[in-house]
PDB file of N, CA and C in Angstrom:
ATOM      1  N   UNK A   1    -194.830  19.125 -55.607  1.00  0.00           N
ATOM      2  CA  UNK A   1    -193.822  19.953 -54.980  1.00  0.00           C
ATOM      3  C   UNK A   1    -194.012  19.890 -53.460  1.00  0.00           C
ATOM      4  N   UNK A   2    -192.909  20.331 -52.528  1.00  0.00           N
ATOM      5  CA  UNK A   2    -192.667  19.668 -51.344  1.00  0.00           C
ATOM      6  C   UNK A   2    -192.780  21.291 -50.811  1.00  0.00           C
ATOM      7  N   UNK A   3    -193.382  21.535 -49.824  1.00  0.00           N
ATOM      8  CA  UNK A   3    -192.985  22.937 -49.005  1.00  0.00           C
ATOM      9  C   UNK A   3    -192.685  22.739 -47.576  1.00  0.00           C
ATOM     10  N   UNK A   4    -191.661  23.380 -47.320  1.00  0.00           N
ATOM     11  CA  UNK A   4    -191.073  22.888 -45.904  1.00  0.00           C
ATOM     12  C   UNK A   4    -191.032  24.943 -45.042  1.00  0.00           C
ATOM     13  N   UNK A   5    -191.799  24.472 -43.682  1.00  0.00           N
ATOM     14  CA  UNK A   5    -191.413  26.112 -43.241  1.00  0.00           C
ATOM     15  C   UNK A   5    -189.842  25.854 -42.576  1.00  0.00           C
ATOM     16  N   UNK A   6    -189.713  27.274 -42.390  1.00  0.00           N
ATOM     17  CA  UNK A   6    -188.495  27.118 -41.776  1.00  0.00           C
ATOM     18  C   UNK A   6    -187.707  25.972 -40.809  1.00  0.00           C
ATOM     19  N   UNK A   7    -188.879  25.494 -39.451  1.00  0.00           N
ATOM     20  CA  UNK A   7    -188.574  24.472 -38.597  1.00  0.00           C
ATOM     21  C   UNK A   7    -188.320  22.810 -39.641  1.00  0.00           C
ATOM     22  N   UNK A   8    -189.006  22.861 -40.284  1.00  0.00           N
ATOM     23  CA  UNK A   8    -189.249  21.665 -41.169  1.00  0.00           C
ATOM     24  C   UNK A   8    -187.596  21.163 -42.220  1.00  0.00           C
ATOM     25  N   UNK A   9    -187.694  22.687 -42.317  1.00  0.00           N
ATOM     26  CA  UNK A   9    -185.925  22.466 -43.327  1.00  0.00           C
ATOM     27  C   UNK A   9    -184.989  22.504 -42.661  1.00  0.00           C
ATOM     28  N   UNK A  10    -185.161  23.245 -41.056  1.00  0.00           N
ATOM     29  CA  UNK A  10    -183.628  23.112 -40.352  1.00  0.00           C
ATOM     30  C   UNK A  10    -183.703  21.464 -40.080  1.00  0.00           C
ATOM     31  N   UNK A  11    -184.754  20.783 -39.823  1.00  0.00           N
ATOM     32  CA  UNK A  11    -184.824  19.251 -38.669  1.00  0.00           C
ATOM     33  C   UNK A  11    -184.173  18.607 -40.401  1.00  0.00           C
ATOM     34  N   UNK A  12    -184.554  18.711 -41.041  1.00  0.00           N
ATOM     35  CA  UNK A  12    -184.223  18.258 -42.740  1.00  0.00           C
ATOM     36  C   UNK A  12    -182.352  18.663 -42.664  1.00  0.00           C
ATOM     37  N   UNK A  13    -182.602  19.440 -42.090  1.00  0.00           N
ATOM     38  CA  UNK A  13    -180.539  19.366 -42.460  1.00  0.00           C
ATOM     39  C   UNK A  13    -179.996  19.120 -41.539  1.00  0.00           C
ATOM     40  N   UNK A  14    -180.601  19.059 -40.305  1.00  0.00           N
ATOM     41  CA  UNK A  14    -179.927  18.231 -39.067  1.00  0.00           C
ATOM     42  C   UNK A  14    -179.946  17.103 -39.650  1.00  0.00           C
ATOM     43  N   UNK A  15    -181.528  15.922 -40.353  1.00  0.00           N
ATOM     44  CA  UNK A  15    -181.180  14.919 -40.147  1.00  0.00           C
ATOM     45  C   UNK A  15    -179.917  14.146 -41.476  1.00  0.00           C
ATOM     46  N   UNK A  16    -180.156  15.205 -42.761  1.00  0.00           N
ATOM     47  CA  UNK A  16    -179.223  15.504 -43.418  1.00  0.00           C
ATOM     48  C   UNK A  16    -177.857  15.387 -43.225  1.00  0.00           C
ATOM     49  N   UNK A  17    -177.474  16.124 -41.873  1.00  0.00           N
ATOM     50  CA  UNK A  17    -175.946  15.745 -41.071  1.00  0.00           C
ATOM     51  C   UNK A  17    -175.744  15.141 -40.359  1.00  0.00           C
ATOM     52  N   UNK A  18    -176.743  14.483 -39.389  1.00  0.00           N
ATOM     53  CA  UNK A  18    -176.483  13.463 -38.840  1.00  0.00           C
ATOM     54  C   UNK A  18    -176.111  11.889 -40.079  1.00  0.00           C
ATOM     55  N   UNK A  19    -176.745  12.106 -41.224  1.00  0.00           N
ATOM     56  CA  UNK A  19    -176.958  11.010 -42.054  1.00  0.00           C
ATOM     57  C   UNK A  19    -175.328  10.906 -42.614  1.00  0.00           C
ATOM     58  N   UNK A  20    -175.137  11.754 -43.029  1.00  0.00           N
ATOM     59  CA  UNK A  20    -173.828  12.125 -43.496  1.00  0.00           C
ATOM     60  C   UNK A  20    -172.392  11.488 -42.511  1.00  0.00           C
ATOM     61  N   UNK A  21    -172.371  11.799 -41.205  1.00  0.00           N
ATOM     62  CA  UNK A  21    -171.781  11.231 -39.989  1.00  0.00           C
ATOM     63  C   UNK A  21    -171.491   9.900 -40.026  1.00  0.00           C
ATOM     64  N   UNK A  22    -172.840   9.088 -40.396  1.00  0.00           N
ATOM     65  CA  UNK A  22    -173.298   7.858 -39.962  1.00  0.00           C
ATOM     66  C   UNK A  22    -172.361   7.329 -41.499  1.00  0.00           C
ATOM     67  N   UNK A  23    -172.581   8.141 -42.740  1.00  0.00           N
ATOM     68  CA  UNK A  23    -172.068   7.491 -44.052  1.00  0.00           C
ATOM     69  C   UNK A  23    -170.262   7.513 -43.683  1.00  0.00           C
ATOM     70  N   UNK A  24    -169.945   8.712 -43.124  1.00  0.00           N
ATOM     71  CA  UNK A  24    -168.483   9.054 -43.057  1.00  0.00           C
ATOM     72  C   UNK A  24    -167.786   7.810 -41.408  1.00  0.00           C
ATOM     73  N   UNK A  25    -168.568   7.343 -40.543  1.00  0.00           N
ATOM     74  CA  UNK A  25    -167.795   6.619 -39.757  1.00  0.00           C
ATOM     75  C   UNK A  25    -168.182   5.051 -40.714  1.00  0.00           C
ATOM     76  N   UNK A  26    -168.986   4.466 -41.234  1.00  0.00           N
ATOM     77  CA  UNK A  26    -169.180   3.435 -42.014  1.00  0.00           C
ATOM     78  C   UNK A  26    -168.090   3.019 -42.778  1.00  0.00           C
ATOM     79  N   UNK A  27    -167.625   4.478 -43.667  1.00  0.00           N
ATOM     80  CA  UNK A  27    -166.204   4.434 -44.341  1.00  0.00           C
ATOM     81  C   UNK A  27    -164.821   3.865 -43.681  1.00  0.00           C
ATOM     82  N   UNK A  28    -164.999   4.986 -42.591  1.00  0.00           N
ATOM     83  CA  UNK A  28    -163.781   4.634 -41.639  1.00  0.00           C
ATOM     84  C   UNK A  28    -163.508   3.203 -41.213  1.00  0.00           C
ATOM     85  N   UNK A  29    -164.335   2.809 -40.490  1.00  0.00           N
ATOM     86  CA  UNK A  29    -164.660   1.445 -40.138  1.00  0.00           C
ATOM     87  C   UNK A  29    -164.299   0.419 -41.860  1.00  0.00           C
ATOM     88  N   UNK A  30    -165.158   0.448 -42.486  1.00  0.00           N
ATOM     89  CA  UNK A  30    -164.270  -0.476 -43.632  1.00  0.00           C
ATOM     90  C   UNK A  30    -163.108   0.081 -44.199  1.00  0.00           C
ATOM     91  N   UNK A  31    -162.298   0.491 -44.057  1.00  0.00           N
ATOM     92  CA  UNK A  31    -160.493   1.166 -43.883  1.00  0.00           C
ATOM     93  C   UNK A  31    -160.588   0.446 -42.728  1.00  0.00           C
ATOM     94  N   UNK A  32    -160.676   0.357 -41.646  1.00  0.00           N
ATOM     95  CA  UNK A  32    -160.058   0.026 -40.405  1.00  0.00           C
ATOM     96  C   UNK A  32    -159.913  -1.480 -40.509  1.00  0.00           C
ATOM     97  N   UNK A  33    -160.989  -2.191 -41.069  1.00  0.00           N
ATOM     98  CA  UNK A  33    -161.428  -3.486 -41.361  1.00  0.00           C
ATOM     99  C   UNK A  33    -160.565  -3.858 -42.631  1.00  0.00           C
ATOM    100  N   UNK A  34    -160.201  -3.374 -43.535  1.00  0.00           N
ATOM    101  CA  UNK A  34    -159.542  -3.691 -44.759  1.00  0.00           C
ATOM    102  C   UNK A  34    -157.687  -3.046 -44.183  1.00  0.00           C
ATOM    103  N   UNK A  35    -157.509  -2.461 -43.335  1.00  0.00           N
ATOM    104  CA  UNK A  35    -156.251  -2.360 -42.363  1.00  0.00           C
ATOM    105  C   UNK A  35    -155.935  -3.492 -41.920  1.00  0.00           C
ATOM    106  N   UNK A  36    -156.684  -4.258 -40.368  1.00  0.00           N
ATOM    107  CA  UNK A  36    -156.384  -4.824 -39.738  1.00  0.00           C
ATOM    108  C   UNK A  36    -157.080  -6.252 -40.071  1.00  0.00           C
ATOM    109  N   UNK A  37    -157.635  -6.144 -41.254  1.00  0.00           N
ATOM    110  CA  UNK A  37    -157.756  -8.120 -41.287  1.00  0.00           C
ATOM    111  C   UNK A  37    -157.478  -8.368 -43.006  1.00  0.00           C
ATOM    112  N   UNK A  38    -157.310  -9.347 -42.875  1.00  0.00           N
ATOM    113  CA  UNK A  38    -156.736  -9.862 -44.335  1.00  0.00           C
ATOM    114  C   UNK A  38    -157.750 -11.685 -44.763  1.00  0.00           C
ATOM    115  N   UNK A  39    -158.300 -11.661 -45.389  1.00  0.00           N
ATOM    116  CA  UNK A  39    -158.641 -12.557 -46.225  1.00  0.00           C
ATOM    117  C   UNK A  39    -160.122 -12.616 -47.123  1.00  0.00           C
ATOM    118  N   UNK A  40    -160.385 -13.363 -47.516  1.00  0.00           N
ATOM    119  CA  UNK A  40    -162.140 -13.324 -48.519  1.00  0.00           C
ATOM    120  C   UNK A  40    -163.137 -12.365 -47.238  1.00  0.00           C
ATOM    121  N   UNK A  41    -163.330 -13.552 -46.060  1.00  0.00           N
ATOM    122  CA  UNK A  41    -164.130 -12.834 -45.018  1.00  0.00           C
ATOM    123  C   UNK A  41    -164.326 -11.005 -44.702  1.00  0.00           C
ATOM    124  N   UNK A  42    -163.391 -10.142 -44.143  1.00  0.00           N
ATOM    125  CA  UNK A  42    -162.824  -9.329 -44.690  1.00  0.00           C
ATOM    126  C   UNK A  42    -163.015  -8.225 -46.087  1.00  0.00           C
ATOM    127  N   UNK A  43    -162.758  -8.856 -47.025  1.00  0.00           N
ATOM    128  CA  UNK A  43    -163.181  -7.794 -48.089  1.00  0.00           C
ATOM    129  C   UNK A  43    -164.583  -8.415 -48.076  1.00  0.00           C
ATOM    130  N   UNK A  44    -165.375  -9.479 -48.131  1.00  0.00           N
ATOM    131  CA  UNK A  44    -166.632  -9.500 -48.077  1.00  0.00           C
ATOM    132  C   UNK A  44    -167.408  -8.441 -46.850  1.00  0.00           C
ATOM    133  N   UNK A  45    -166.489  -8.379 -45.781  1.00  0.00           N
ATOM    134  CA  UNK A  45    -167.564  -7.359 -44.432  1.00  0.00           C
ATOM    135  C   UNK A  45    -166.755  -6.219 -45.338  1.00  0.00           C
ATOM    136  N   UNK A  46    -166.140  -5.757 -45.996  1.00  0.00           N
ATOM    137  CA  UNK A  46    -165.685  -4.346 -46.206  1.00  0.00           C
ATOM    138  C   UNK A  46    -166.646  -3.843 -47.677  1.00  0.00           C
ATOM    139  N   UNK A  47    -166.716  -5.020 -48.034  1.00  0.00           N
ATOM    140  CA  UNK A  47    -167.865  -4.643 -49.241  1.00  0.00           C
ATOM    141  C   UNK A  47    -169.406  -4.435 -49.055  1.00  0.00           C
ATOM    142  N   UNK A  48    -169.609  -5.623 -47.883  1.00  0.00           N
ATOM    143  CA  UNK A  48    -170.776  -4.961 -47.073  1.00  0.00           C
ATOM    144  C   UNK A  48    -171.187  -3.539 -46.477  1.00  0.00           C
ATOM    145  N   UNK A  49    -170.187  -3.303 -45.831  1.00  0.00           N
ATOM    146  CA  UNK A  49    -169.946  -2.019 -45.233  1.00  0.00           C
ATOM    147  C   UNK A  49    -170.231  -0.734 -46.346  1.00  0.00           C
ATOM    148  N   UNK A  50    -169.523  -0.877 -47.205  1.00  0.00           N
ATOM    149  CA  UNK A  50    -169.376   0.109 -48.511  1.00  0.00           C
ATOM    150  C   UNK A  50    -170.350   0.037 -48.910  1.00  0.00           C
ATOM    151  N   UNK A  51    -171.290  -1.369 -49.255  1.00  0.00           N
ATOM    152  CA  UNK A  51    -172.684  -0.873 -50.038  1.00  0.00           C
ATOM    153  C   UNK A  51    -173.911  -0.569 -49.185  1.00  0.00           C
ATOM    154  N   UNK A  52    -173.870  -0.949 -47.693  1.00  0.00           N
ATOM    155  CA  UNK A  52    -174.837   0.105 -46.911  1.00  0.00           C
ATOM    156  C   UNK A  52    -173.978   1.731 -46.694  1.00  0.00           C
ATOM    157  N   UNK A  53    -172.903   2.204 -46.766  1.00  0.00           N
ATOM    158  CA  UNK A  53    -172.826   3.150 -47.054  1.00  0.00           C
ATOM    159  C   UNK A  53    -173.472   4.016 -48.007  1.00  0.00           C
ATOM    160  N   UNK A  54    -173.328   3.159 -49.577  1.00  0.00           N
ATOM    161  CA  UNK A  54    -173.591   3.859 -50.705  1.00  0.00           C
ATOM    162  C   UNK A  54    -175.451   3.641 -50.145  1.00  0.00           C
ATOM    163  N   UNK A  55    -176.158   2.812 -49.751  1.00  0.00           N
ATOM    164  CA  UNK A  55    -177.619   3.298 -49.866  1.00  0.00           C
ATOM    165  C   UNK A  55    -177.651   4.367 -48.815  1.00  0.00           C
ATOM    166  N   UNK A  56    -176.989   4.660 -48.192  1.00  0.00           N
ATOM    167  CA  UNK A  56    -177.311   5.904 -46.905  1.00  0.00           C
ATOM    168  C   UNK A  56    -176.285   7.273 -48.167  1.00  0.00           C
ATOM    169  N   UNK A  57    -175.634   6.981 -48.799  1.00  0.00           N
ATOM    170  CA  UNK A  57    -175.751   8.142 -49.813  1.00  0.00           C
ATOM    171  C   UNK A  57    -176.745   8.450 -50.520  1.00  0.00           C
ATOM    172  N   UNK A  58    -177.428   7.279 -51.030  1.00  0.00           N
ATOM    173  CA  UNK A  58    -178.644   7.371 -52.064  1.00  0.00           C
ATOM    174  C   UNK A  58    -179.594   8.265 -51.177  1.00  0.00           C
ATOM    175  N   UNK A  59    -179.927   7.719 -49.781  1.00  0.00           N
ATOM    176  CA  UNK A  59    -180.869   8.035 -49.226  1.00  0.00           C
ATOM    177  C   UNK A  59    -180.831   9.980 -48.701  1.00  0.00           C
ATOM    178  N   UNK A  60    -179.867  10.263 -48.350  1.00  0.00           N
ATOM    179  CA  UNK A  60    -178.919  11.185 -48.232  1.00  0.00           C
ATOM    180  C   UNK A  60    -179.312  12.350 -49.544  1.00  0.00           C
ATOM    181  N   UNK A  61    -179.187  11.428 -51.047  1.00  0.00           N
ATOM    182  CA  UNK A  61    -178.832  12.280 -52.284  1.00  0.00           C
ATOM    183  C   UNK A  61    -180.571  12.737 -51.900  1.00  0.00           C
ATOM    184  N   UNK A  62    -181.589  12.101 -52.266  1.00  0.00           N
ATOM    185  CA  UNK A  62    -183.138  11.950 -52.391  1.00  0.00           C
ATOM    186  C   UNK A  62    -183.476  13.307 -51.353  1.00  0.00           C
ATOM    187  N   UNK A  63    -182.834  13.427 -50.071  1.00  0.00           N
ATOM    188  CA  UNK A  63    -183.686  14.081 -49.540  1.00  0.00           C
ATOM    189  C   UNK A  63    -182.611  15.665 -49.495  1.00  0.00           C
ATOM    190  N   UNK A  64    -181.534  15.324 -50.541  1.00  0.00           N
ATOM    191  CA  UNK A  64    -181.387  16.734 -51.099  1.00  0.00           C
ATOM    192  C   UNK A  64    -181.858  17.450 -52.189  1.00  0.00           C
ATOM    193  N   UNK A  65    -182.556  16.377 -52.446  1.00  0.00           N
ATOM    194  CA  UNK A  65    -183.381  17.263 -53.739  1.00  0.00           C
ATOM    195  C   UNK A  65    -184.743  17.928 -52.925  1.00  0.00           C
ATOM    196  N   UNK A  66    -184.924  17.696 -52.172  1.00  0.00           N
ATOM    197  CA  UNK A  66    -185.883  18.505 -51.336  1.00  0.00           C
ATOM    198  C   UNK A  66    -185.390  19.462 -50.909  1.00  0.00           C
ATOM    199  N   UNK A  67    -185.413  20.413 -51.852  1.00  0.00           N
ATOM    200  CA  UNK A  67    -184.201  21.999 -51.556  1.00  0.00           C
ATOM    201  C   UNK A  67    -184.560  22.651 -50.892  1.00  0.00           C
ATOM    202  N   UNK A  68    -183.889  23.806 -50.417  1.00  0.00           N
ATOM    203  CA  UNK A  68    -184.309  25.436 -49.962  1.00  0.00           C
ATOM    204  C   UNK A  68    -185.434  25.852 -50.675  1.00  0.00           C
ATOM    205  N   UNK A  69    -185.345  25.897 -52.220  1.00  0.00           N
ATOM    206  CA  UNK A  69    -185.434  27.107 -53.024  1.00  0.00           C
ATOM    207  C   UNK A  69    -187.412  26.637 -52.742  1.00  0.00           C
ATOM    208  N   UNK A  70    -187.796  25.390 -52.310  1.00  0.00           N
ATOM    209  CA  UNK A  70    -189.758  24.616 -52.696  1.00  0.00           C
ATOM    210  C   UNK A  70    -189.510  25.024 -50.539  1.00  0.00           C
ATOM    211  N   UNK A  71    -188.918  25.498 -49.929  1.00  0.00           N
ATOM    212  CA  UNK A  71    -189.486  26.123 -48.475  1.00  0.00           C
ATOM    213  C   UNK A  71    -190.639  27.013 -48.822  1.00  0.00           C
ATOM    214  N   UNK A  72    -190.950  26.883 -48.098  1.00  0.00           N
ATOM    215  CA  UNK A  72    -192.028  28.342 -47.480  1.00  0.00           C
ATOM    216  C   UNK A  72    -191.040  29.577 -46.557  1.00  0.00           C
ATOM    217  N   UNK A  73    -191.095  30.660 -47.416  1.00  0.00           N
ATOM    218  CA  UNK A  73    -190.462  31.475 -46.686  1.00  0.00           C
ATOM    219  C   UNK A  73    -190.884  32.061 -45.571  1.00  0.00           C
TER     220      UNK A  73
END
């Protein structure tokens, strides 16, 4: 079990939202890329894009299981 004091779980959900940011402009960007270009090249960088997204979700999911409830109050 993981115990985090207070300072430890706020820097944990800053980096939590910063991570989140980084997953949500990644998205944008492959939409913008699957907008303005068309061929194999293209959906290959947009599929790229999408699956370092999905590991910055994975990575993202992992350090939400490091909850509130295992803090140190």
């Amino acid at each position: 079990m993981i115990f985090l004091d207070k300072y430890a779980q706020r820097e944990l959900n800053v980096i939590k939202g910063e991570l989140q940011s980084v997953i949500n402009e990644l998205i944008d960007i492959s939409y913008e890329v699957k907008k303005d270009f068309k061929g194999i090249n293209s959906e290959r960088c947009v599929e790229t894009i999408i699956n370092v997204a999905e590991q910055y979700k994975d990575a993202k999911n992992k350090l939400n299981d490091i909850s509130a409830s295992e803090s140190v109050q």
